[in-house]
Protein backbone atom coordinates (compact mmCIF):
# COMPACT_ATOMS: atom_id res chain seq x y z
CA UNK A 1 -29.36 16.89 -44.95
CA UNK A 2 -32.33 19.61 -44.48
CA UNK A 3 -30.63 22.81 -42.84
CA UNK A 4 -34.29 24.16 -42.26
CA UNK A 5 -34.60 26.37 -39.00
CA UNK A 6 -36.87 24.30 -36.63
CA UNK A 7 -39.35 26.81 -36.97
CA UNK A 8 -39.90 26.12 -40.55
CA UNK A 9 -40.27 22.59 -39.96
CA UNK A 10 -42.69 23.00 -37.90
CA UNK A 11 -44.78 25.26 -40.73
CA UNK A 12 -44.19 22.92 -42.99
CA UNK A 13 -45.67 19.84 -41.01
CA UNK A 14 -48.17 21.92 -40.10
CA UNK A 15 -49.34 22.85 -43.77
CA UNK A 16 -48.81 18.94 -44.40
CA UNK A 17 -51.36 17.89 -41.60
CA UNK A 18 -53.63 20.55 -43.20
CA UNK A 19 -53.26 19.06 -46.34
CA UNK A 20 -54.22 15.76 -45.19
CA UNK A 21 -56.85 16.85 -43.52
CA UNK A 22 -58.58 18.71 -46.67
CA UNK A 23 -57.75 15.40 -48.67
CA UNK A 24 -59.68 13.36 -46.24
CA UNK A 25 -62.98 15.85 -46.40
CA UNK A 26 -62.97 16.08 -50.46
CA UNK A 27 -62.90 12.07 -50.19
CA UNK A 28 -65.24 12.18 -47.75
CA UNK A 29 -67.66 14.90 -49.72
CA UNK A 30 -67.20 12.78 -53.10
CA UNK A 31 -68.68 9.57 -51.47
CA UNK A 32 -71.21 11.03 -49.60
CA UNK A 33 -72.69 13.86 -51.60
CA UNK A 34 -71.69 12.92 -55.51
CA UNK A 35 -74.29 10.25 -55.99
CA UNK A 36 -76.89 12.49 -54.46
CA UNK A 37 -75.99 14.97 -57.04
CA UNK A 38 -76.43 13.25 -59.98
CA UNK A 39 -80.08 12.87 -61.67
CA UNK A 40 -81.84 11.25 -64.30
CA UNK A 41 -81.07 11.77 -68.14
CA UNK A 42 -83.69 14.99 -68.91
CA UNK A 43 -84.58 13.04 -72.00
CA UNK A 44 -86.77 10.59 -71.26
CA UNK A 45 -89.18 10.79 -74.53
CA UNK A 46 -89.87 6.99 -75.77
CA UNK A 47 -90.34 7.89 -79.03
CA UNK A 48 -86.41 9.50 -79.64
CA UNK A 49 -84.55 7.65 -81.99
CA UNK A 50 -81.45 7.95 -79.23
CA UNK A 51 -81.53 4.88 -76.49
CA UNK A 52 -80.75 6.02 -73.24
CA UNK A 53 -77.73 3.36 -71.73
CA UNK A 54 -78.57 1.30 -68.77
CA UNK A 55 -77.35 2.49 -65.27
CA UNK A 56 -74.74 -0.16 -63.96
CA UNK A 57 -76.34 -2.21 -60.99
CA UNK A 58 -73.94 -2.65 -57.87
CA UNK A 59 -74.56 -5.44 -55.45
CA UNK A 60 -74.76 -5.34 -52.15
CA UNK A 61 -72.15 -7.18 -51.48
CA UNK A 62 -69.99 -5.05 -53.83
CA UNK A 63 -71.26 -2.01 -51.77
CA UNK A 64 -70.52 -3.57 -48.58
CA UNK A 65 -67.04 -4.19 -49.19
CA UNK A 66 -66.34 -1.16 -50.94
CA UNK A 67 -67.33 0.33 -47.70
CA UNK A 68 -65.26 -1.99 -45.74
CA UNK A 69 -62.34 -1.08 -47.63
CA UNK A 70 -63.04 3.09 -47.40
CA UNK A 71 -63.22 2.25 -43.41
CA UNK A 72 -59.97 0.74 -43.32
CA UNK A 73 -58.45 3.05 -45.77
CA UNK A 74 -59.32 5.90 -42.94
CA UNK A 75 -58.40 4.15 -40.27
CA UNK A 76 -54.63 3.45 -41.42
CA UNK A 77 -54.84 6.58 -42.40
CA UNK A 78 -55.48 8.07 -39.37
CA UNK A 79 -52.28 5.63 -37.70
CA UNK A 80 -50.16 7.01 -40.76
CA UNK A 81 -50.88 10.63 -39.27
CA UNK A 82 -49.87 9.42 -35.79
CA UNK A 83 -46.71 7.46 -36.87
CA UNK A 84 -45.66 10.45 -39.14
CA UNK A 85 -46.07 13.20 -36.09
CA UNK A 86 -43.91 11.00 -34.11
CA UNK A 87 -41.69 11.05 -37.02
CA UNK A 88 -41.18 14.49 -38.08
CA UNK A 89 -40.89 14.90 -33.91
CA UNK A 90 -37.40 13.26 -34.66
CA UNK A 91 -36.69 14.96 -37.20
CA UNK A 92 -36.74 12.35 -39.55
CA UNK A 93 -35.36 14.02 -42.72
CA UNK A 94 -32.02 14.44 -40.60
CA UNK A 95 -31.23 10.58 -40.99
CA UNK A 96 -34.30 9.20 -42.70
CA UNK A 97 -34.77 11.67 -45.47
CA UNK A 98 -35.40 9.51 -48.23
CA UNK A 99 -37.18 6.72 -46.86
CA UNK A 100 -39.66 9.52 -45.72
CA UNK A 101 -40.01 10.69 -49.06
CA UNK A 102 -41.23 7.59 -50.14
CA UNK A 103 -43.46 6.68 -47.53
CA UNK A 104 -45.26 10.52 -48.21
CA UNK A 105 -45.42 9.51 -51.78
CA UNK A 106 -47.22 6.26 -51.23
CA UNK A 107 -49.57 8.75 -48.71
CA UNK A 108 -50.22 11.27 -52.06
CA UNK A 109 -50.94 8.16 -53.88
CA UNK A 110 -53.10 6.40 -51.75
CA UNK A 111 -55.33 9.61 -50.98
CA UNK A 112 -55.51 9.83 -55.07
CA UNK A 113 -56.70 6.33 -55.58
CA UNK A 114 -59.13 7.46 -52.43
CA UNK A 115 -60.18 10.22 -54.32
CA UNK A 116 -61.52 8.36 -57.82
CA UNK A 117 -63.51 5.49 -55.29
CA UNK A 118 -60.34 3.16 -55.50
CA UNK A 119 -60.83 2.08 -51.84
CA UNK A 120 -59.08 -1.29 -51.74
CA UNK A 121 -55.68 0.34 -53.81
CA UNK A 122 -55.68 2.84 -51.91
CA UNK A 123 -55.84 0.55 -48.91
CA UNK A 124 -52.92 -0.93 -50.49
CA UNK A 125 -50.91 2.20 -50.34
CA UNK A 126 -51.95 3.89 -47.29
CA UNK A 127 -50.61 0.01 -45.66
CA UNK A 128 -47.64 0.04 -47.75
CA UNK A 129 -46.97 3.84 -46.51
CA UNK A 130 -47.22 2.65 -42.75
CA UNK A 131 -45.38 -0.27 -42.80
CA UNK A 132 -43.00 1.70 -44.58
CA UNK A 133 -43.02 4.59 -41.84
CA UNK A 134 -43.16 1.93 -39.17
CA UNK A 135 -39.67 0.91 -40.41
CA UNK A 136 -38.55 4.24 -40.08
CA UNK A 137 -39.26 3.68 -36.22
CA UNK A 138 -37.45 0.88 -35.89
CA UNK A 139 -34.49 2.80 -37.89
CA UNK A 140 -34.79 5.77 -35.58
CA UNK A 141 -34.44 3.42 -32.29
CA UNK A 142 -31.35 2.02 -34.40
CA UNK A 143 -29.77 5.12 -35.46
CA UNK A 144 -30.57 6.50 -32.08
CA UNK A 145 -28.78 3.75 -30.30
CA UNK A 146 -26.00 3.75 -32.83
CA UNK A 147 -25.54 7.60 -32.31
CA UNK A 148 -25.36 7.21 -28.28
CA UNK A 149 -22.74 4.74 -28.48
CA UNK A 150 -20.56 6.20 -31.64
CA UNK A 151 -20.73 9.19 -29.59
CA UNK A 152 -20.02 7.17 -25.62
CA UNK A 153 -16.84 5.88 -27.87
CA UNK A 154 -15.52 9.07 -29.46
CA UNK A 155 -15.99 10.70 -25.76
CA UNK A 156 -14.12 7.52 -24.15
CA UNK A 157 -11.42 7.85 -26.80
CA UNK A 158 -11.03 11.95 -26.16
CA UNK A 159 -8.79 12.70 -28.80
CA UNK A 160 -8.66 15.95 -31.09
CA UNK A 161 -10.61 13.59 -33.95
CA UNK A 162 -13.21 12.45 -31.63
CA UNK A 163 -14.36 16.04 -30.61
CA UNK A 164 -16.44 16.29 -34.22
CA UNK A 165 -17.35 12.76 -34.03
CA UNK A 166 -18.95 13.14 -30.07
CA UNK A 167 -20.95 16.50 -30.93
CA UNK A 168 -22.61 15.12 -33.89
CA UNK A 169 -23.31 12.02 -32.23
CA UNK A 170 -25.08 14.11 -29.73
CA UNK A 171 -26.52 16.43 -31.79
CA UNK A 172 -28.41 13.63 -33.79
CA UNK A 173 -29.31 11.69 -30.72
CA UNK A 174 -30.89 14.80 -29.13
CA UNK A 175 -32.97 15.56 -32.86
CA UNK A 176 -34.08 11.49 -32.65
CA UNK A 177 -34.79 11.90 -28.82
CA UNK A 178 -34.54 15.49 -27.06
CA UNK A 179 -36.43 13.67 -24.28
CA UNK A 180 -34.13 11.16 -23.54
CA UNK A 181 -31.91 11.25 -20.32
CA UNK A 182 -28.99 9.56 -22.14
CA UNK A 183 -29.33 11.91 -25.19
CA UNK A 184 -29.20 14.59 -22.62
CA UNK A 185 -25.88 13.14 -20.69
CA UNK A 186 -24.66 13.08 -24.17
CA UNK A 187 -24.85 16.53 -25.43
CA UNK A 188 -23.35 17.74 -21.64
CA UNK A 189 -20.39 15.23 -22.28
CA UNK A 190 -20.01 16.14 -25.78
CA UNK A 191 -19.93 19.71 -24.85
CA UNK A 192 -17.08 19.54 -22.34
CA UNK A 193 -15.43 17.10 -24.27
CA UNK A 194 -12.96 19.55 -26.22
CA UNK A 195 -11.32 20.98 -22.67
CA UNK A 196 -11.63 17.37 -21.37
CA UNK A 197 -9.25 16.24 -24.21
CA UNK A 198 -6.98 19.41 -23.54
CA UNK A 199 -6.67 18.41 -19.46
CA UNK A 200 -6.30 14.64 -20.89
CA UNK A 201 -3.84 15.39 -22.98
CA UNK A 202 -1.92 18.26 -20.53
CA UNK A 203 -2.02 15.51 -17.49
CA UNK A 204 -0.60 12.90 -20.30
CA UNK A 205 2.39 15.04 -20.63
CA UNK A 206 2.81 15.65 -17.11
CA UNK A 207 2.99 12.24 -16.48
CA UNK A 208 5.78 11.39 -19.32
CA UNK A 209 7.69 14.22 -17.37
CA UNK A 210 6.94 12.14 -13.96
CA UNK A 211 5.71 14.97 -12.64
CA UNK A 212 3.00 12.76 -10.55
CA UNK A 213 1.25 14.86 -8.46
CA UNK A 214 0.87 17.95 -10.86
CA UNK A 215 -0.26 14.98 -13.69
CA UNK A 216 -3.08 13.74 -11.01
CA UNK A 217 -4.29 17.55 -9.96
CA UNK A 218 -4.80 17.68 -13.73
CA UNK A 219 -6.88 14.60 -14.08
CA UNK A 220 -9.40 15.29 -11.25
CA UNK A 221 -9.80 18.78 -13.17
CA UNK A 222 -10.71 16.53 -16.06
CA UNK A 223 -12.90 14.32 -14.33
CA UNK A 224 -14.54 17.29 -12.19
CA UNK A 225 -16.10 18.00 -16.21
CA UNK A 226 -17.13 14.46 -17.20
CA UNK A 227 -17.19 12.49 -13.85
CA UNK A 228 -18.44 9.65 -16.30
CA UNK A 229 -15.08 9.36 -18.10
CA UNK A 230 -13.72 6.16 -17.34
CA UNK A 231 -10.79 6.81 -19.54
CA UNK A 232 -9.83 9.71 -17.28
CA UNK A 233 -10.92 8.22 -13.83
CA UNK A 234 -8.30 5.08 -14.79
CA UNK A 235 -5.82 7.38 -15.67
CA UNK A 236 -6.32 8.98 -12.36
CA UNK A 237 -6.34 6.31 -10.59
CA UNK A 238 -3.26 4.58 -12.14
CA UNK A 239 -1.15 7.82 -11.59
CA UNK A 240 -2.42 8.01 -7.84
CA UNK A 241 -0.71 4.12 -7.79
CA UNK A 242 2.01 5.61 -9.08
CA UNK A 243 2.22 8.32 -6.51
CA UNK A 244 1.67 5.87 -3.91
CA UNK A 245 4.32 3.37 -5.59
CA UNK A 246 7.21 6.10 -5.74
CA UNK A 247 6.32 6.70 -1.53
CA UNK A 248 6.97 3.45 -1.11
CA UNK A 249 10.19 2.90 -3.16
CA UNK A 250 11.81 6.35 -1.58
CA UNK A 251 11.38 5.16 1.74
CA UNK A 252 12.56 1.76 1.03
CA UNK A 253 15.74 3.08 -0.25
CA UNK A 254 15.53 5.91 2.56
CA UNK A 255 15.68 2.66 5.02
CA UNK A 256 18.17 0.91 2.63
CA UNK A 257 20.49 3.93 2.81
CA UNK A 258 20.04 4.38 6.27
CA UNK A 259 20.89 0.03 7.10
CA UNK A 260 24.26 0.59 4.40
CA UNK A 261 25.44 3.67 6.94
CA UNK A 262 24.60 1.00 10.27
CA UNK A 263 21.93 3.66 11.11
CA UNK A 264 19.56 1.08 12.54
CA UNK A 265 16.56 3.77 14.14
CA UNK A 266 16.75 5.99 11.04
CA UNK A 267 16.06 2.33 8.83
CA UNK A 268 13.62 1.04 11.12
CA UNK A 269 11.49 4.61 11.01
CA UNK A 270 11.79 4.53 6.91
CA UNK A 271 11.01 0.83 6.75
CA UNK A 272 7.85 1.52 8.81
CA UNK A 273 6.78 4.53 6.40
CA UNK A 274 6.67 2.20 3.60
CA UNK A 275 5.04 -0.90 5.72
CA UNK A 276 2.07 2.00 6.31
CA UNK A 277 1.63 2.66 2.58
CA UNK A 278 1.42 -0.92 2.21
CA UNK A 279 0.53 -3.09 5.25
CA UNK A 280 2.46 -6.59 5.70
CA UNK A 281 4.25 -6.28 2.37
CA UNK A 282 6.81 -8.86 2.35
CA UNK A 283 9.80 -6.72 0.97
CA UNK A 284 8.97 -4.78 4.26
CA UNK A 285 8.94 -7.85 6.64
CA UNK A 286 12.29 -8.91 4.60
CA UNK A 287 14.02 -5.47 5.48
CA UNK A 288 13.09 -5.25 8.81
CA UNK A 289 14.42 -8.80 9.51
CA UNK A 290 17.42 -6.98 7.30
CA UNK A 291 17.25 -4.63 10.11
CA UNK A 292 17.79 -6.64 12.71
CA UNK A 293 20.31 -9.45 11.59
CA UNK A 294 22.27 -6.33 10.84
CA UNK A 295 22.21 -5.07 14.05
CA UNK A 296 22.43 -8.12 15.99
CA UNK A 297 25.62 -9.31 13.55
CA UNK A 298 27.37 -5.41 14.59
CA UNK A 299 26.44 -6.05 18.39
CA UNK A 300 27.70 -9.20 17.70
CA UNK A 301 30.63 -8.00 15.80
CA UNK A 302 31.45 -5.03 18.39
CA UNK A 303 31.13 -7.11 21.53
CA UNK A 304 33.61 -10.00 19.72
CA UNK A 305 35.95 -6.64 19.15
CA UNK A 306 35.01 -5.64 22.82
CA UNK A 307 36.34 -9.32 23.97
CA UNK A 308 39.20 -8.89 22.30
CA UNK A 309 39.97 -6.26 23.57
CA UNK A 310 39.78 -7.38 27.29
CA UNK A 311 41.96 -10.39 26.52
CA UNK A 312 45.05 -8.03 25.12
CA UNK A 313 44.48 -5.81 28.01
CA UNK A 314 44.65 -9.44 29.95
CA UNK A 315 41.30 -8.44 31.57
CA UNK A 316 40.38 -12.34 30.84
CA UNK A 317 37.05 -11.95 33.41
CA UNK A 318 35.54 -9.67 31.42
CA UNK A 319 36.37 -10.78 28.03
CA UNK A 320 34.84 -14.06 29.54
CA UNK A 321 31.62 -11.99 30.72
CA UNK A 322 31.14 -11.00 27.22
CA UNK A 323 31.31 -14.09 25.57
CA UNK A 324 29.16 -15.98 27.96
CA UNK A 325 27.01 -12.89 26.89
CA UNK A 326 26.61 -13.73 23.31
CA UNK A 327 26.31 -17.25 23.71
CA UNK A 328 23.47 -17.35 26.08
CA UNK A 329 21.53 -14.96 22.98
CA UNK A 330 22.65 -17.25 20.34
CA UNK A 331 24.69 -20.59 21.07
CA UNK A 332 26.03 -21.03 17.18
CA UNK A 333 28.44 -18.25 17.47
CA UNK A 334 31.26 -19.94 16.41
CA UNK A 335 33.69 -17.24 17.25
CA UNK A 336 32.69 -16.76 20.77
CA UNK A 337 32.46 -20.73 21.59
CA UNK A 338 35.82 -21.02 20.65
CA UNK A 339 37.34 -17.80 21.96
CA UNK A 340 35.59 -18.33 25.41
CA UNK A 341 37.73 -21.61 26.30
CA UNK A 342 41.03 -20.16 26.39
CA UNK A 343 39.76 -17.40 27.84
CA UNK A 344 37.79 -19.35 30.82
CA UNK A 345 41.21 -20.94 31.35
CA UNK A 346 43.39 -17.50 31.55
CA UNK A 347 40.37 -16.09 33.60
CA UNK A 348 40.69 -19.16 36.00
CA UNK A 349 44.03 -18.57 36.20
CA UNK A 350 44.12 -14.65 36.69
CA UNK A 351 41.41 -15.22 39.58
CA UNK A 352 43.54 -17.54 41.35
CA UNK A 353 46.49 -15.75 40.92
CA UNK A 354 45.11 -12.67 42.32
CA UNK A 355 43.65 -14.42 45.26
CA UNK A 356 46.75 -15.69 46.21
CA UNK A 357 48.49 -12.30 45.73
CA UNK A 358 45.52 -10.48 47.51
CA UNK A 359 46.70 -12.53 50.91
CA UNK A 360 50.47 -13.87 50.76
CA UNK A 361 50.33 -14.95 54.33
CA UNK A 362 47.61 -17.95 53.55
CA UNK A 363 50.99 -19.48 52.25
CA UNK A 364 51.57 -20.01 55.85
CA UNK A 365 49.11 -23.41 55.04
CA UNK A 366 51.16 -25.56 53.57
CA UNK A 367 48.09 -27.09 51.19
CA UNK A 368 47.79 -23.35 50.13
CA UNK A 369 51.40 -22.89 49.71
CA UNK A 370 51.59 -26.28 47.97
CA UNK A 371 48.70 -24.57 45.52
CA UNK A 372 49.83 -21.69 44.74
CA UNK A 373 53.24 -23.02 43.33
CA UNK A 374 50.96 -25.47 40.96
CA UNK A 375 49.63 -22.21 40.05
CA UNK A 376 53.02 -20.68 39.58
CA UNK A 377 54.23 -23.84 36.92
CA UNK A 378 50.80 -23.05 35.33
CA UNK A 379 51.21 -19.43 34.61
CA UNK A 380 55.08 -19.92 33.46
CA UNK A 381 53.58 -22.76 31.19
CA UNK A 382 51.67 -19.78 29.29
CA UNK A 383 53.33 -19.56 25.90
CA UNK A 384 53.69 -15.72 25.24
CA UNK A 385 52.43 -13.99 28.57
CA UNK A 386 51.17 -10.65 28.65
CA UNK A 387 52.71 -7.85 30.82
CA UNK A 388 50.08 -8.75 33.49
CA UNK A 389 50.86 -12.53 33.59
CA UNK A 390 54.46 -11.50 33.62
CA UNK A 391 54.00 -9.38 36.65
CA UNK A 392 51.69 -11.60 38.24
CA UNK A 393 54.46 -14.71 38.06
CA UNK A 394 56.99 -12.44 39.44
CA UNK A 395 55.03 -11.31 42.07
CA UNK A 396 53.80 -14.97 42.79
CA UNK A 397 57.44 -16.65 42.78
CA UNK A 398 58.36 -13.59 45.24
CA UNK A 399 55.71 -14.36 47.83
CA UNK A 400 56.20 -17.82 47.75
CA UNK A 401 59.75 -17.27 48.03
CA UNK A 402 59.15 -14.60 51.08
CA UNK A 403 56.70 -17.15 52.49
CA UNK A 404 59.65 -19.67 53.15
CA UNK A 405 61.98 -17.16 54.44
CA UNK A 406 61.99 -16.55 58.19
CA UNK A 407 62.26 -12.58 59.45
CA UNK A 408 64.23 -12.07 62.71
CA UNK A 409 61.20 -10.77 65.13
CA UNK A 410 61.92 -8.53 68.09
CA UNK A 411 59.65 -8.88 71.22
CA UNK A 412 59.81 -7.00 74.60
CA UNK A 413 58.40 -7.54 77.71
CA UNK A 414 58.24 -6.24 81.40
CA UNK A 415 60.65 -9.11 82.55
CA UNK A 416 58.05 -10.67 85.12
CA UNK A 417 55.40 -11.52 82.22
CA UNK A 418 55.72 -15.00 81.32
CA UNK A 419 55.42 -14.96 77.02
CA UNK A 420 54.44 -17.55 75.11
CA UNK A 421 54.28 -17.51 71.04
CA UNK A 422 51.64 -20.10 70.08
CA UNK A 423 52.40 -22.49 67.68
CA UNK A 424 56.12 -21.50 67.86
CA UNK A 425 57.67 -20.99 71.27
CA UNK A 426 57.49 -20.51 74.98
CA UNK A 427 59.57 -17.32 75.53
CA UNK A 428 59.23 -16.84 78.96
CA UNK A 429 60.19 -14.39 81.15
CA UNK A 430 62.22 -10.98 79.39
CA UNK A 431 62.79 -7.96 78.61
CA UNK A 432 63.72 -7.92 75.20
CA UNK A 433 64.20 -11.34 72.78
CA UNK A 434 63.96 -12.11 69.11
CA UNK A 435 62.59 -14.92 67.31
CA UNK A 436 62.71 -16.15 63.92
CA UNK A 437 59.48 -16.09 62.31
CA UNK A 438 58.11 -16.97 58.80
CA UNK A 439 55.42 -14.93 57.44
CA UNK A 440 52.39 -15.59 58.61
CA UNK A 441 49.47 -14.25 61.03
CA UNK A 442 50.87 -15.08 65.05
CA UNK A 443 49.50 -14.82 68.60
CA UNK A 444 51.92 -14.05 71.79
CA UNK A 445 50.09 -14.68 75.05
CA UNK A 446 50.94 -12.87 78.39
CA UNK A 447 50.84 -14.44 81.82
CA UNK A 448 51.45 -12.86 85.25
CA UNK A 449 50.06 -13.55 88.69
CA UNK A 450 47.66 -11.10 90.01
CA UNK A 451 47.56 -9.25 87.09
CA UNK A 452 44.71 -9.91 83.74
CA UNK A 453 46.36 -12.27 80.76
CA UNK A 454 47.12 -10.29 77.51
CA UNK A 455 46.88 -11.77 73.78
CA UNK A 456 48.78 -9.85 71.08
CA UNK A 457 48.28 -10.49 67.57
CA UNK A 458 50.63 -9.79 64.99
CA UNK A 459 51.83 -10.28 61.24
CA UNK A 460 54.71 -10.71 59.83
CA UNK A 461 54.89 -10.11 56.26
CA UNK A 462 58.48 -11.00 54.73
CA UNK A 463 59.80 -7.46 55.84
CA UNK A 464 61.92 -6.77 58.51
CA UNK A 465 59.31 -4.92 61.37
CA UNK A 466 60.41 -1.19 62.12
CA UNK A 467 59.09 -1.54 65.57
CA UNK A 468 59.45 -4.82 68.48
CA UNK A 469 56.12 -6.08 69.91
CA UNK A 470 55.63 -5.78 73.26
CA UNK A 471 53.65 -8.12 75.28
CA UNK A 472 53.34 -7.21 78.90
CA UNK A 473 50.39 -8.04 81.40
CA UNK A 474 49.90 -4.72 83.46
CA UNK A 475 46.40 -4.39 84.34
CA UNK A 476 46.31 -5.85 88.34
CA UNK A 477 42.95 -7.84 88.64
């Protein structure tokens, strides 16, 4: 290759185009003034013994083309001067050196067969010469666009190796075509190329060492250089996935965690983090749902231990409650459909029981007296009572038994009242009587002439009275 500065190259064309141009006027000067110069022979004496030779006669039509031929020879000439300009603006001895140098020689030998009058040969060269340079076009366009994209790939590759391979790329490019926009973008690229590959290769490490978010900083230092590099820009973009990937698989097992330890909000809040980086994704929707058959299987799970815990406490209502509870939320709960009929029997029972207990005198009515000792074979039927049931028999046999059992009753009166005990007894007239009484609610009436009627009410509950009842009319009228 020619390692001439570029201001020597441009003397040198300079003194070629001068050359050619001195060429052109001799050839020019020996057509137009050498047959003008020459005379006759200056012997012209008839009588010497010497014969003068005969001057060779040229047709016109021998003239005529002979004249075509100079004409043409000038004006491919004159393209050969335009094509090589263009040329040796390329620098064409960079990457077309010797193809040139032929071409130039053809030129020298065309203007020499110009020179002796040899118009059609040296049309012959002067065309050969051009077609020959015009080739060298075609081969600049070629090298040019081979040199843009050998030096596109060794950028795109950005490797140690491809450094050399970019900057001469660019550096021939911009000798073909200084002019060119992409020869331009070239050279820039090519010159950042070397701390492109040392960011490249920096954020490469970075990202074996999963350090993410320090491996993406250095790529957008990269690709603030050569925004063009697609190499870079995919790298970036694959380690921003990346970044966004490892958000989303810390707070799914954040939420994971979180469900393992029955910490429902704290999975629910992680779970959402992730559905945000990526919205509807079905591992989301799957551990939500997660989420909540979890939870509803521990409410579940605690209320059923809740239950349970009513029925040993023999609280059978509200173990009942509870079950009804879960059942009206989801009927196939196996555990509570079973569990809630004995329980809706003992809670049954228990009500009734109590009811009974809560007013011993209704055992007064014989139907409800007749009921309540159906109740009592019930609740001694109970295989394994509680404490409760236990207490709630005894206390049932003993007001049924205190229901039957009649409680000496002391009345007094004013001795002129006349006492009657409805439903029992006419007492009469006294002072002081007793009467035999089963528990129950009672009513002694008071009669006395002149004076206003008096009703007492009074209970007797099983247990002897501390006190007698006195009925006694003693407001006059």
């Amino acid at each position: 290759m020619d390692n001439q500065s570029p201001t020597s190259q441009s003397e040198q064309r300079g003194k070629q185009k001068l050359i050619i141009i001195l060429l052109l006027a001799l050839a020019a000067a020996v057509i137009l003034l050498l047959p003008a110069m020459v005379t006759e022979p200056w012997i012209a004496d008839p009588s010497a013994s010497i014969t003068a030779v005969s001057k060779p006669i040229v047709s016109p039509s021998t003239a005529a083309e002979k004249t075509k031929y100079r004409q043409d020879s000038q004006t491919t000439l004159a393209q050969i001067i335009a094509v090589t300009d263009r040329l040796e603006n390329q620098t064409v001895e960079r990457w077309a050196e010797f193809e040139f140098r032929q071409a130039k020689a053809l030129i020298a030998q065309g203007d020499e067969q110009y020179g002796y009058g040899e118009y059609l040969e040296s049309l012959t060269s002067f065309q050969q010469s051009l077609s020959q340079l015009n080739s060298i076009e075609k081969l600049g366009q070629t090298t040019l666009t081979k040199a843009l994209a050998d030096g596109l790939t060794a950028i795109e590759n950005a490797t140690s190796t491809d450094i050399p391979v970019a900057s001469a790329a660019a550096s021939l490019a911009m000798a073909i075509a200084p002019e060119n926009n992409q020869s331009q973008q070239l050279e820039l690229r090519a010159n950042t190329l070397p701390e492109v590959v040392k960011l490249l290769q920096a954020a490469d490490e970075l990202l074996a060492n999963n350090k993410l978010n320090a491996a993406a900083d250095t790529y957008r230092r990269a690709l603030r250089l050569d925004g063009q590099h697609r190499l870079v820009a995919a790298a970036l973009d694959s380690t921003k996935q990346a970044i966004i990937e490892k958000r989303f698989r810390s707070a799914m097992s954040l939420g994971y965690r979180a469900l393992d330890n029955d910490d429902f909000i704290a999975a629910t809040e992680a779970f959402d983090r992730a559905g945000a980086i990526y919205t509807n994704h079905p591992s989301v929707i799957q551990a939500l749902s997660q989420v909540s058959t979890r939870q509803s299987q521990l409410t579940v799970t605690r209320q059923i231990q809740r239950a349970g815990d009513h029925e040993i406490s023999e609280q059978w209502q509200q173990a009942l409650d509870i079950y009804q509870s879960l059942l009206s939320t989801d009927p196939s709960l196996t555990t509570a459909k079973v569990r809630s009929i004995t329980v809706k029997v003992r809670a049954k029972l228990d009500s009734q029981i109590r009811e009974m207990l809560s007013d011993p005198l209704k055992l007064a009515v014989n139907a409800t007296y007749n009921r309540a000792q159906d109740l009592l074979k019930d609740a001694a039927g109970i295989a394994n009572p509680g404490p409760v049931l236990r207490q709630q028999i005894a206390d049932l046999d003993k007001v049924l038994r205190q229901s039957q059992t009649p409680v000496d009753v002391i009345l007094r009166s004013d001795g002129v009242t006349d006492v009657t005990v409805f439903r029992v007894k006419k007492l009469g007239v006294f002072e002081q009587t007793s009467i035999l009484l089963k528990p129950g609610r009672y009513i002694a009436a008071g009669k006395r002439v002149g004076f206003r009627d008096v009703r007492v009410e009074f209970i007797i509950s099983g247990e002897t009275r501390p006190e007698p009842i006195l009925v006694s009319c003693s407001q006059a009228i």
